[in-house]
C-alpha atoms as a PDB file:
ATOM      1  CA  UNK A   1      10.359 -24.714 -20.223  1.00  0.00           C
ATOM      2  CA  UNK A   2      13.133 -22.451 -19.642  1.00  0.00           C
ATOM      3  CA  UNK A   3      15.080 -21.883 -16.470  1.00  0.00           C
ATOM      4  CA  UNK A   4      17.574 -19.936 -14.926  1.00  0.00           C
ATOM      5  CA  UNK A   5      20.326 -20.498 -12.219  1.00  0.00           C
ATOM      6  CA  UNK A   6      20.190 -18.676  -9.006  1.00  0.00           C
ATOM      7  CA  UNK A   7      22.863 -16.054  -9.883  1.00  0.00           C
ATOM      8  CA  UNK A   8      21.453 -15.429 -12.963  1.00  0.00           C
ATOM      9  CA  UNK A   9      17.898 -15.220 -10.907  1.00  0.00           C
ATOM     10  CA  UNK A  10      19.683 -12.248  -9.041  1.00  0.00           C
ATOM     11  CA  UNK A  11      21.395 -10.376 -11.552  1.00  0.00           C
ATOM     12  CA  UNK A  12      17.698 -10.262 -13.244  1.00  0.00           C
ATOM     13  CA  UNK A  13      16.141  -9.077 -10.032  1.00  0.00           C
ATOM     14  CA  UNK A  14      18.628  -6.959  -8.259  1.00  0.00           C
ATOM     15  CA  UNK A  15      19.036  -9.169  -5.614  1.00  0.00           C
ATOM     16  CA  UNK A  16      21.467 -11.191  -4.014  1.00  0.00           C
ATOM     17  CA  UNK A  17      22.233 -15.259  -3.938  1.00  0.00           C
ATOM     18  CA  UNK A  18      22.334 -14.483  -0.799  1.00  0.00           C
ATOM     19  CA  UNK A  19      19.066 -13.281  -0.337  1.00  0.00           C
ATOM     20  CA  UNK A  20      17.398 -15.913  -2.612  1.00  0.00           C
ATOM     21  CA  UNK A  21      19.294 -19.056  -0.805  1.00  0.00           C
ATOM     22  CA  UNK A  22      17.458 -17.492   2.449  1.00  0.00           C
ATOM     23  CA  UNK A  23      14.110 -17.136   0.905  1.00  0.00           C
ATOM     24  CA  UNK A  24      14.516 -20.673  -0.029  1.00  0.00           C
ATOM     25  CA  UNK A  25      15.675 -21.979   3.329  1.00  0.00           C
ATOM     26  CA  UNK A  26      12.099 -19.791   4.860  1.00  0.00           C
ATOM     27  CA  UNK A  27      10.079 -21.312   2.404  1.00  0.00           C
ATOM     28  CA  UNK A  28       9.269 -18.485   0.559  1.00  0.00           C
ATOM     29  CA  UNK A  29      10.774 -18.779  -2.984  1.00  0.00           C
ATOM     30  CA  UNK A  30      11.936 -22.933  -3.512  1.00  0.00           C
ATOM     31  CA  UNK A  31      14.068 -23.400  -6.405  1.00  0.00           C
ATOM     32  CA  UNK A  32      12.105 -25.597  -9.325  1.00  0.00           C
ATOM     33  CA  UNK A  33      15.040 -27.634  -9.371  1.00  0.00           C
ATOM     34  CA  UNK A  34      18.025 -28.853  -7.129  1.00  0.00           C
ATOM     35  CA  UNK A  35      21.243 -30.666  -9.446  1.00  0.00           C
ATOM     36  CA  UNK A  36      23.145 -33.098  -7.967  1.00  0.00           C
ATOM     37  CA  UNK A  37      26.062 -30.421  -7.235  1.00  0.00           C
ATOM     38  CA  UNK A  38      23.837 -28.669  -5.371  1.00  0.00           C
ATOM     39  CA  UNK A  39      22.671 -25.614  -8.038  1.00  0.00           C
ATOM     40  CA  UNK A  40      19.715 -24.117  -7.780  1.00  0.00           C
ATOM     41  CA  UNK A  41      17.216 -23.478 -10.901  1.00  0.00           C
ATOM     42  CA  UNK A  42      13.960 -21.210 -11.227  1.00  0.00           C
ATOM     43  CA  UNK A  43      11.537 -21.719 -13.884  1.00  0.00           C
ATOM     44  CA  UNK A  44       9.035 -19.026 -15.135  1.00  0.00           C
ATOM     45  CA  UNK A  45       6.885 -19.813 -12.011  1.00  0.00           C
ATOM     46  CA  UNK A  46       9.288 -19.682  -9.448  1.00  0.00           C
ATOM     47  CA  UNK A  47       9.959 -15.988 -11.321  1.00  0.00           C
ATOM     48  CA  UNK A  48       6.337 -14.768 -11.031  1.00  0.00           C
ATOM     49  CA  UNK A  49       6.695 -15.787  -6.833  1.00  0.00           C
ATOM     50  CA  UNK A  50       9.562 -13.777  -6.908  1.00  0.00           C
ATOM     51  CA  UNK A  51       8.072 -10.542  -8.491  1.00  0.00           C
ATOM     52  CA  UNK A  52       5.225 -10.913  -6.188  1.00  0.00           C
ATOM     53  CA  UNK A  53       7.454 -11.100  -3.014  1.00  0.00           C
ATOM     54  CA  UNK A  54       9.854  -8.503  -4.142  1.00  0.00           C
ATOM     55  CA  UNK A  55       6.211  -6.420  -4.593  1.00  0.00           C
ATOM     56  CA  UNK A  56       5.439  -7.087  -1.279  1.00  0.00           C
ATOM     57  CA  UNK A  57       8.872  -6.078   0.098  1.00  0.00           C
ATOM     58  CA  UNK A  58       8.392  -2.220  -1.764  1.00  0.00           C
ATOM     59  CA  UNK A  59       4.979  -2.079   0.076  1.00  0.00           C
ATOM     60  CA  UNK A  60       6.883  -2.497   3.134  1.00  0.00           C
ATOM     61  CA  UNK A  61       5.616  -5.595   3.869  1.00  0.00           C
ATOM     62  CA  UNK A  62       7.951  -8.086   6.232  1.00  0.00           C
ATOM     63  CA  UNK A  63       8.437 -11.469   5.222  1.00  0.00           C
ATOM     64  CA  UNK A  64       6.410 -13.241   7.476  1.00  0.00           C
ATOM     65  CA  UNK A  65       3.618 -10.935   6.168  1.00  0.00           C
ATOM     66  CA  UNK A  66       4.519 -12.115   2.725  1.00  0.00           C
ATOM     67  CA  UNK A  67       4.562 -15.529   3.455  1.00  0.00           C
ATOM     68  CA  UNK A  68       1.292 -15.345   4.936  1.00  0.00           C
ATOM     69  CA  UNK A  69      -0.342 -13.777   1.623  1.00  0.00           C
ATOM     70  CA  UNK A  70       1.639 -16.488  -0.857  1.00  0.00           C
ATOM     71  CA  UNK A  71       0.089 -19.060   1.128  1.00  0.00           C
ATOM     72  CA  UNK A  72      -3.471 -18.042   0.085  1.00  0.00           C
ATOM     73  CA  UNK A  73      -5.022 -19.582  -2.545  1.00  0.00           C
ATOM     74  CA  UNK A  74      -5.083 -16.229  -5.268  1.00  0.00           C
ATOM     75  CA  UNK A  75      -4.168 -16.724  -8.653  1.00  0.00           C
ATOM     76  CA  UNK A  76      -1.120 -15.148  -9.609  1.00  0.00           C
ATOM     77  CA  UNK A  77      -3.196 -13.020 -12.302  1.00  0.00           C
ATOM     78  CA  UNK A  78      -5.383 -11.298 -10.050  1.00  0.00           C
ATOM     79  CA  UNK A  79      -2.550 -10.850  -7.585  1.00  0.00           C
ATOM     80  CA  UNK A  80      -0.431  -8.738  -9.902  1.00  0.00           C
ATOM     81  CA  UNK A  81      -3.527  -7.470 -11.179  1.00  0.00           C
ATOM     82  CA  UNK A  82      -4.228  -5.291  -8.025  1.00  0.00           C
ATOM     83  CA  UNK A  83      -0.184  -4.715  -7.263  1.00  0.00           C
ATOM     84  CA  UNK A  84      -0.911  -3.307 -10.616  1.00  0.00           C
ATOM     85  CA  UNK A  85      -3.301  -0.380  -9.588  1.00  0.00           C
ATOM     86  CA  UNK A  86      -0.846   0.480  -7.473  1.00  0.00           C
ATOM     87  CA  UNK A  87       1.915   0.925  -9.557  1.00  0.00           C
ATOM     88  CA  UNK A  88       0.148   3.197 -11.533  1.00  0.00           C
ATOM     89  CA  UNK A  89      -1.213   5.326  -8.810  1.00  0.00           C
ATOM     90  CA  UNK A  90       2.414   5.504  -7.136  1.00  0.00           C
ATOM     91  CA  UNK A  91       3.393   5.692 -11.845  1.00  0.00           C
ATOM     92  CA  UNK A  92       0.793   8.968 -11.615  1.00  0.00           C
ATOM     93  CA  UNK A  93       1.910  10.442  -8.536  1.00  0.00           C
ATOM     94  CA  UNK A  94       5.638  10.116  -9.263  1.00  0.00           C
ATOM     95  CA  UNK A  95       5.055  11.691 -12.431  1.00  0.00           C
ATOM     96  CA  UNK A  96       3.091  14.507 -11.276  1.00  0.00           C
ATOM     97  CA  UNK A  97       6.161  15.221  -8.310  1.00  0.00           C
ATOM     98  CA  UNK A  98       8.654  14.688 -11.632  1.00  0.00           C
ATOM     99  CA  UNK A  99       7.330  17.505 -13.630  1.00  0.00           C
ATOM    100  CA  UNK A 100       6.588  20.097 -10.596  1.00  0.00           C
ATOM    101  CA  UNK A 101      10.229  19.151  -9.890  1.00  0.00           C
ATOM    102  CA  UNK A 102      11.209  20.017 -12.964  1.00  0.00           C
ATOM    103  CA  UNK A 103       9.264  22.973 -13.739  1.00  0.00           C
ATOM    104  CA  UNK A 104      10.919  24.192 -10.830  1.00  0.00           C
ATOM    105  CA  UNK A 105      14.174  23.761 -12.115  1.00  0.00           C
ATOM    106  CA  UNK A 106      13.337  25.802 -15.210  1.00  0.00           C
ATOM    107  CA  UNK A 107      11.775  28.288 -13.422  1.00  0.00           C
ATOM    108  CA  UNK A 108      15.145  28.985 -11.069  1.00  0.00           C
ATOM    109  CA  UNK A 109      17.750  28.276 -14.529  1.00  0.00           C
ATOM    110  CA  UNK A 110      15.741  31.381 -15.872  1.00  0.00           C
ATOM    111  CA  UNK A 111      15.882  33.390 -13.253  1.00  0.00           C
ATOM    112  CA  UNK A 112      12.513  33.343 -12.998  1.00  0.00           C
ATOM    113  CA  UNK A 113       9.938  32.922  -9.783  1.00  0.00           C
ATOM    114  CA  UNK A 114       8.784  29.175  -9.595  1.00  0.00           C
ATOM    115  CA  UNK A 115       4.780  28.919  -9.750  1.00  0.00           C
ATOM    116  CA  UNK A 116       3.876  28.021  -6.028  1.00  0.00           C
ATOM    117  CA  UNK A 117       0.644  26.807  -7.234  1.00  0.00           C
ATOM    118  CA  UNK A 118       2.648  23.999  -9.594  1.00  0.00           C
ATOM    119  CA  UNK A 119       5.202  23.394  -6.975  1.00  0.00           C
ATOM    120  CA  UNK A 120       3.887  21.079  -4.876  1.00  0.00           C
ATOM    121  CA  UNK A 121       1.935  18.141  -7.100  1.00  0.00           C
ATOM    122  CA  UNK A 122       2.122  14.718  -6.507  1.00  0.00           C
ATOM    123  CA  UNK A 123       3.612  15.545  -2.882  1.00  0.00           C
ATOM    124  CA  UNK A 124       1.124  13.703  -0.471  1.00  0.00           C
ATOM    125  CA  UNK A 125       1.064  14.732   2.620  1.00  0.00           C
ATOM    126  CA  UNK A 126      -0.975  17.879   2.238  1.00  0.00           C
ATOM    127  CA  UNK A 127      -3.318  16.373  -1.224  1.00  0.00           C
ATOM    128  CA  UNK A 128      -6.014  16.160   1.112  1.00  0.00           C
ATOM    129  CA  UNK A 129      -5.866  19.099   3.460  1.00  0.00           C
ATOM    130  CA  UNK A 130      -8.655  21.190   1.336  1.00  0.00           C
ATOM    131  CA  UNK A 131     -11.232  17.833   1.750  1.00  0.00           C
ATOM    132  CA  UNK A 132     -10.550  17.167   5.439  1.00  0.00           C
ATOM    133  CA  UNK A 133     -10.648  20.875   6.529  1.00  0.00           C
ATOM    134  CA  UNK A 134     -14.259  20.888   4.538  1.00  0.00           C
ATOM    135  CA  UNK A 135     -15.279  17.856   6.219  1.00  0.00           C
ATOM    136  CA  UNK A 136     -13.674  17.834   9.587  1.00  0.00           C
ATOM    137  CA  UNK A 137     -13.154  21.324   9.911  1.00  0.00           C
ATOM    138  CA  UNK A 138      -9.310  23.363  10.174  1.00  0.00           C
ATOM    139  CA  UNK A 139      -8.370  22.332  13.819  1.00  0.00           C
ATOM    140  CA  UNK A 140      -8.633  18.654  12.421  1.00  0.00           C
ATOM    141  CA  UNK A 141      -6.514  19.449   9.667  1.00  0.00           C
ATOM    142  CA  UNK A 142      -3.713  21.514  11.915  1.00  0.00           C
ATOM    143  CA  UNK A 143      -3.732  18.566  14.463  1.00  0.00           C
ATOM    144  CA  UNK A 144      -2.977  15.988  12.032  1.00  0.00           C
ATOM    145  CA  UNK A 145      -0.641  18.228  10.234  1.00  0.00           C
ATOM    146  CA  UNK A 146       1.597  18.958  13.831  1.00  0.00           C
ATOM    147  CA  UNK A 147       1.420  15.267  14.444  1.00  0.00           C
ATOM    148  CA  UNK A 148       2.945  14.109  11.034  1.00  0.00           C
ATOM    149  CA  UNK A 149       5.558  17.009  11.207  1.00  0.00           C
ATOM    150  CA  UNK A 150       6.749  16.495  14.591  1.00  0.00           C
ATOM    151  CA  UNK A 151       7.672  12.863  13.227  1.00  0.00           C
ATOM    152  CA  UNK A 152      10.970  12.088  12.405  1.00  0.00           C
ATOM    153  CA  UNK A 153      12.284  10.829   8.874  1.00  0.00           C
ATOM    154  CA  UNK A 154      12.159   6.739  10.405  1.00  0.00           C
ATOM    155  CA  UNK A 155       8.979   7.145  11.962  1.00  0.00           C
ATOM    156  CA  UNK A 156       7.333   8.550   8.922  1.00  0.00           C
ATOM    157  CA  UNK A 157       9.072   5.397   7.131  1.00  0.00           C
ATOM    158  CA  UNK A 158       7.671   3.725   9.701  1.00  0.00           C
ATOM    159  CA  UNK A 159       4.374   4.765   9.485  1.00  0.00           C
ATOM    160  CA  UNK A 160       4.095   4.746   5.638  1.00  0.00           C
ATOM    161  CA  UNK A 161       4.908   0.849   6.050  1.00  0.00           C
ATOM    162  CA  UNK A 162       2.659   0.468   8.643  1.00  0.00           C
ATOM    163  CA  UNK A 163      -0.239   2.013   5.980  1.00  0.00           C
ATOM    164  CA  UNK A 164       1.145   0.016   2.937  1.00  0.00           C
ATOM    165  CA  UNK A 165       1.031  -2.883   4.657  1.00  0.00           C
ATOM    166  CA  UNK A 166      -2.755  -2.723   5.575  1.00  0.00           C
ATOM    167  CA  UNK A 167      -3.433  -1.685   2.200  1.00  0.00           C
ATOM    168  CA  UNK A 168      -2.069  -4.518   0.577  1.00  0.00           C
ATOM    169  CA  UNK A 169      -4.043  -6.745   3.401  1.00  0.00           C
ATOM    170  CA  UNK A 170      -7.343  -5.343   2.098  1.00  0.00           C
ATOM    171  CA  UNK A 171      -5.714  -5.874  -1.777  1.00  0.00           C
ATOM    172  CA  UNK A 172      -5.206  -9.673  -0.776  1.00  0.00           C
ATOM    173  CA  UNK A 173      -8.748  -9.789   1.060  1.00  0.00           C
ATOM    174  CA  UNK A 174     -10.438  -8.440  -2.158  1.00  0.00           C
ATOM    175  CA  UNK A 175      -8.410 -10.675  -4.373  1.00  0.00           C
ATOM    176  CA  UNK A 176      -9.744 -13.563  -2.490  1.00  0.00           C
ATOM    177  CA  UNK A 177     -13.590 -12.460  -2.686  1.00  0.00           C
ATOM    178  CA  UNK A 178     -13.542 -12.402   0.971  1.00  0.00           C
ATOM    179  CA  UNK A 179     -16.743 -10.871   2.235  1.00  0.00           C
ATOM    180  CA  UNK A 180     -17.030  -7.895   4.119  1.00  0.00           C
ATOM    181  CA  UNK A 181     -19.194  -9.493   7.730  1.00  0.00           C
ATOM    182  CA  UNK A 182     -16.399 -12.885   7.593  1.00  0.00           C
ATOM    183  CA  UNK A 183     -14.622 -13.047  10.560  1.00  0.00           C
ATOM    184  CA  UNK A 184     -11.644 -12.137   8.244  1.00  0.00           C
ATOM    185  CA  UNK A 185     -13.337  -8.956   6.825  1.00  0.00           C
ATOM    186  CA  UNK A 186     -14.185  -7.638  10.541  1.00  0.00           C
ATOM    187  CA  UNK A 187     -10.804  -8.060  11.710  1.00  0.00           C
ATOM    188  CA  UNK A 188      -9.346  -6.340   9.088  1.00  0.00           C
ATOM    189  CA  UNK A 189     -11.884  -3.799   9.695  1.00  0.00           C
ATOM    190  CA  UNK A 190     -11.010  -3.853  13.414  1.00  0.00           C
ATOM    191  CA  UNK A 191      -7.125  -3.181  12.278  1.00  0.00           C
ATOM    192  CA  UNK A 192      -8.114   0.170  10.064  1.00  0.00           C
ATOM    193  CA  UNK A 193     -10.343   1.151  12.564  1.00  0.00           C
ATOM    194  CA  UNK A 194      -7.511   1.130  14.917  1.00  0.00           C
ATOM    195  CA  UNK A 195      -4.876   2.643  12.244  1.00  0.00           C
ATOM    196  CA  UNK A 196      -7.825   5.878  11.988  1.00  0.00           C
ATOM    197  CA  UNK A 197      -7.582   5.932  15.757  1.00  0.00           C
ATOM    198  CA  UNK A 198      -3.977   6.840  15.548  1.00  0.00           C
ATOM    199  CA  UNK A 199      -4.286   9.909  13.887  1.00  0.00           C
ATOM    200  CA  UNK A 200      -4.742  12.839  16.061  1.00  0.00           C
ATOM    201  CA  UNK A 201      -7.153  15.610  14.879  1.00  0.00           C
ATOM    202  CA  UNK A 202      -9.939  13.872  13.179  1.00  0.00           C
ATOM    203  CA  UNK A 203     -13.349  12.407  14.589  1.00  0.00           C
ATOM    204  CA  UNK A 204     -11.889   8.976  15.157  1.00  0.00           C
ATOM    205  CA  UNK A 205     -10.478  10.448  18.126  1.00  0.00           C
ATOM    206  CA  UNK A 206     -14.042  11.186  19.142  1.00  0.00           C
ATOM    207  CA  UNK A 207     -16.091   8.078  20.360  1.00  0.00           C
ATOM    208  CA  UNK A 208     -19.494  10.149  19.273  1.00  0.00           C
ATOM    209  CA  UNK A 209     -18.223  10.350  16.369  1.00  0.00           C
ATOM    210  CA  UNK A 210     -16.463   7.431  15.483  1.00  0.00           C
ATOM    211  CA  UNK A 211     -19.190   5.454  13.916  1.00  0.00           C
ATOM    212  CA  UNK A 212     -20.225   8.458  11.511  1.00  0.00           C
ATOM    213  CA  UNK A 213     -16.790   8.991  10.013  1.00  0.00           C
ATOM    214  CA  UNK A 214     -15.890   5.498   9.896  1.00  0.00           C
ATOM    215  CA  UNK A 215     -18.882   5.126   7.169  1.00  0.00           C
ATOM    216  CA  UNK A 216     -18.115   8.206   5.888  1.00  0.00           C
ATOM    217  CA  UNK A 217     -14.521   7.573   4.984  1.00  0.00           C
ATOM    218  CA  UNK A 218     -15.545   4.042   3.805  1.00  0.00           C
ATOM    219  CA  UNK A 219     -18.221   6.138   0.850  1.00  0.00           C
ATOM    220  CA  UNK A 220     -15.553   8.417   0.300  1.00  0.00           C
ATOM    221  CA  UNK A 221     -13.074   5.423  -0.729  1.00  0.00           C
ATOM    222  CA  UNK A 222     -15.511   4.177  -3.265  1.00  0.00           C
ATOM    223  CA  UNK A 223     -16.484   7.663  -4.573  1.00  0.00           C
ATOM    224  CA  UNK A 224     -12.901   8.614  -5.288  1.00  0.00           C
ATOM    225  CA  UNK A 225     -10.792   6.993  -7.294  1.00  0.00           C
ATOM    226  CA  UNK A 226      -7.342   8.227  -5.844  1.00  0.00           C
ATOM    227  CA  UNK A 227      -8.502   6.592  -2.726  1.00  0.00           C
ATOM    228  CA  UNK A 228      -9.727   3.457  -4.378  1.00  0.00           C
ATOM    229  CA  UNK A 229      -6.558   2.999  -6.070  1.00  0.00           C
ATOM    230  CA  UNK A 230      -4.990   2.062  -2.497  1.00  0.00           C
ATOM    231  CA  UNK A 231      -6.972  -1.086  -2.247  1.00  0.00           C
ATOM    232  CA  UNK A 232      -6.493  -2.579  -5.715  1.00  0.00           C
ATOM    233  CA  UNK A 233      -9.703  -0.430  -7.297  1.00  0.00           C
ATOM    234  CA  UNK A 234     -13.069  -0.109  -7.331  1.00  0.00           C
ATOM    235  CA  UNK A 235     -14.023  -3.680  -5.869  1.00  0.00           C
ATOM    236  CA  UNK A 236     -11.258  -3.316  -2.642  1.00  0.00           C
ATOM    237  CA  UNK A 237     -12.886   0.150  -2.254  1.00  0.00           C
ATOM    238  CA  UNK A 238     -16.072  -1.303  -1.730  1.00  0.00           C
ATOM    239  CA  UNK A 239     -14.694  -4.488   0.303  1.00  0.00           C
ATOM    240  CA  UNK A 240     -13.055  -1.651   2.772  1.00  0.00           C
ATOM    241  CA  UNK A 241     -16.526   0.255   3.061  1.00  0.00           C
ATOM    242  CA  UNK A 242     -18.697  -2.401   3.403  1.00  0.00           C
ATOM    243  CA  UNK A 243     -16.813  -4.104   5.677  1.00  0.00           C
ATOM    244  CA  UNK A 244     -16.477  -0.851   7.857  1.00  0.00           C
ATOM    245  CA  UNK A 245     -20.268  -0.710   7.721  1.00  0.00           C
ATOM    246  CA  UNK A 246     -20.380  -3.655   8.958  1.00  0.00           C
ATOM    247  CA  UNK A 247     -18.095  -3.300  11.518  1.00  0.00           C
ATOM    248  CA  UNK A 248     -19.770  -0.005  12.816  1.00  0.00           C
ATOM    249  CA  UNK A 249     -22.728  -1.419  12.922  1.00  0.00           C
ATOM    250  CA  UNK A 250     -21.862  -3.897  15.204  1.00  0.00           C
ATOM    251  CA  UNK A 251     -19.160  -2.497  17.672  1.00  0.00           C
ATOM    252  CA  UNK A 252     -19.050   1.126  17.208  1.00  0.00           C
END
C-alpha cells in the first residue's frame, strides 16, 4: 500500500504541516505510521479522513463538530456519498452565478443593456422569494428580506455556517439510518425548529402557526429537489420531514 509523508500530505491538500501535526495531536487525522526519526506517513485511508474533514471544514463545520461526526460508525462511502449531493448542488448553483456573470460581462463589452431577468441566477438569497410570498404572503417575505440585509458581511458568514452546519448534522443522521422519533432525530428536530424560529417574518414566529409550517416546510423538502439536495437527497429530505412530524406532533 502506498503512502505519503506529511509534507507531501499538505502540498496534495493545500494545507499546512502545521495544520496536519495539530489534527494529529486532537485526534482527528493520526498518521498510519510514525518512523523512528519521528516522520509522519498517511496511507490511502488516512487520505479519505482527511478529505472528509477538510469537507467538513468548507461546510463551516468546527472541529469539535467534525470530530464528533468521524467518530460515528458511517462508512466512508456513504459519507462522501451525501458530501457528494452537495457538491453538485453548490457545482449547479456556481455554474448558474458563472454564466449570469458572464453574460453580463458580454452584455456591458457590447455596449449593450444586460438582461435583468438573466442577471441574477444562482444568487440565493432571493431564489425563494416568489414561493414564500405565495405561501406566507409579501410582509413575510419583506421581513425576512430587512432582516438578512441589515446583516453585516460576518454575520451572514456567520449565519451561513450556522445553516451548513445543521445541514450536514441531518446528512450524518441520514447516513446513519437514524430514525426520525430517536431521541437523536427529535433533538435534531428541536435544533431546526429553533434555527426556523430565528428568522423573522415567517409563521415560525407565530406559535398558532408553528406546528402547520413546520410540516409544511418538512413536505416541501421532500417535494423539491433543490431543497432535498441540502440534506444529502431524497432519503435526508424525508429523515428532516418525518422527524419534524414527529416532533410537532409531540411538542408543538
Amino acid at each position: 500500500m502506498n503512502d505519503w509523508s506529511i509534507q507531501q500530505i499538505a502540498k496534495l491538500a493545500g494545507t499546512t504541516s502545521r495544520t496536519l501535526r495539530h489534527y494529529d495531536d486532537i485526534g482527528l487525522l493520526t498518521p498510519s505510521s510514525v518512523g523512528a526519526n519521528g516522520y509522519r506517513r498517511y496511507d490511502s485511508t488516512a487520505l479519505v479522513r482527511l478529505q472528509r474533514i477538510l469537507l467538513l471544514r468548507e461546510l463551516g463545520l468546527g472541529l469539535p463538530q467534525i470530530g464528533e461526526i468521524l467518530a460515528r460508525p458511517t462508512a466512508e462511502e456513504d459519507a462522501l456519498a451525501h458530501h457528494l449531493e452537495w457538491l453538485r448542488a453548490e457545482q449547479d448553483r456556481l455554474a448558474r452565478q458563472i454564466a449570469a456573470v458572464a453574460s453580463t460581462i458580454t452584455a456591458l463589452k457590447k455596449g449593450e443593456e444586460p438582461m435583468a431577468k438573466d442577471m441574477f441566477d444562482g444568487f440565493d438569497h432571493t431564489q425563494y422569494q416568489d414561493e414564500v410570498t405565495e405561501k406566507w404572503g409579501e410582509q413575510a417575505y419583506a421581513d425576512s428580506d430587512r432582516w438578512w440585509r441589515g446583516m453585516d458581511a460576518a454575520e451572514q458568514a456567520d449565519w451561513k455556517a450556522q445553516v451548513a452546519a445543521l445541514n450536514a448534522a441531518w446528512q450524518d443522521a441520514s447516513s446513519r439510518g437514524i430514525l426520525p422519533d430517536s431521541d437523536e432525530g427529535q433533538q435534531l428536530a428541536a435544533r431546526h425548529v429553533a434555527w426556523l424560529r430565528g428568522i423573522p417574518g415567517t409563521p415560525a414566529t407565530q406559535p398558532d402557526q408553528l406546528a402547520g409550517y413546520v410540516r409544511g416546510l418538512g413536505d416541501m423538502y421532500v417535494a423539491d429537489p433543490r431543497f432535498a439536495a441540502n440534506y444529502g437527497g431524497a432519503a435526508g429530505a424525508r429523515l428532516v420531514r418525518d422527524a419534524l412530524a414527529a416532533y410537532a406532533d409531540a411538542h408543538l
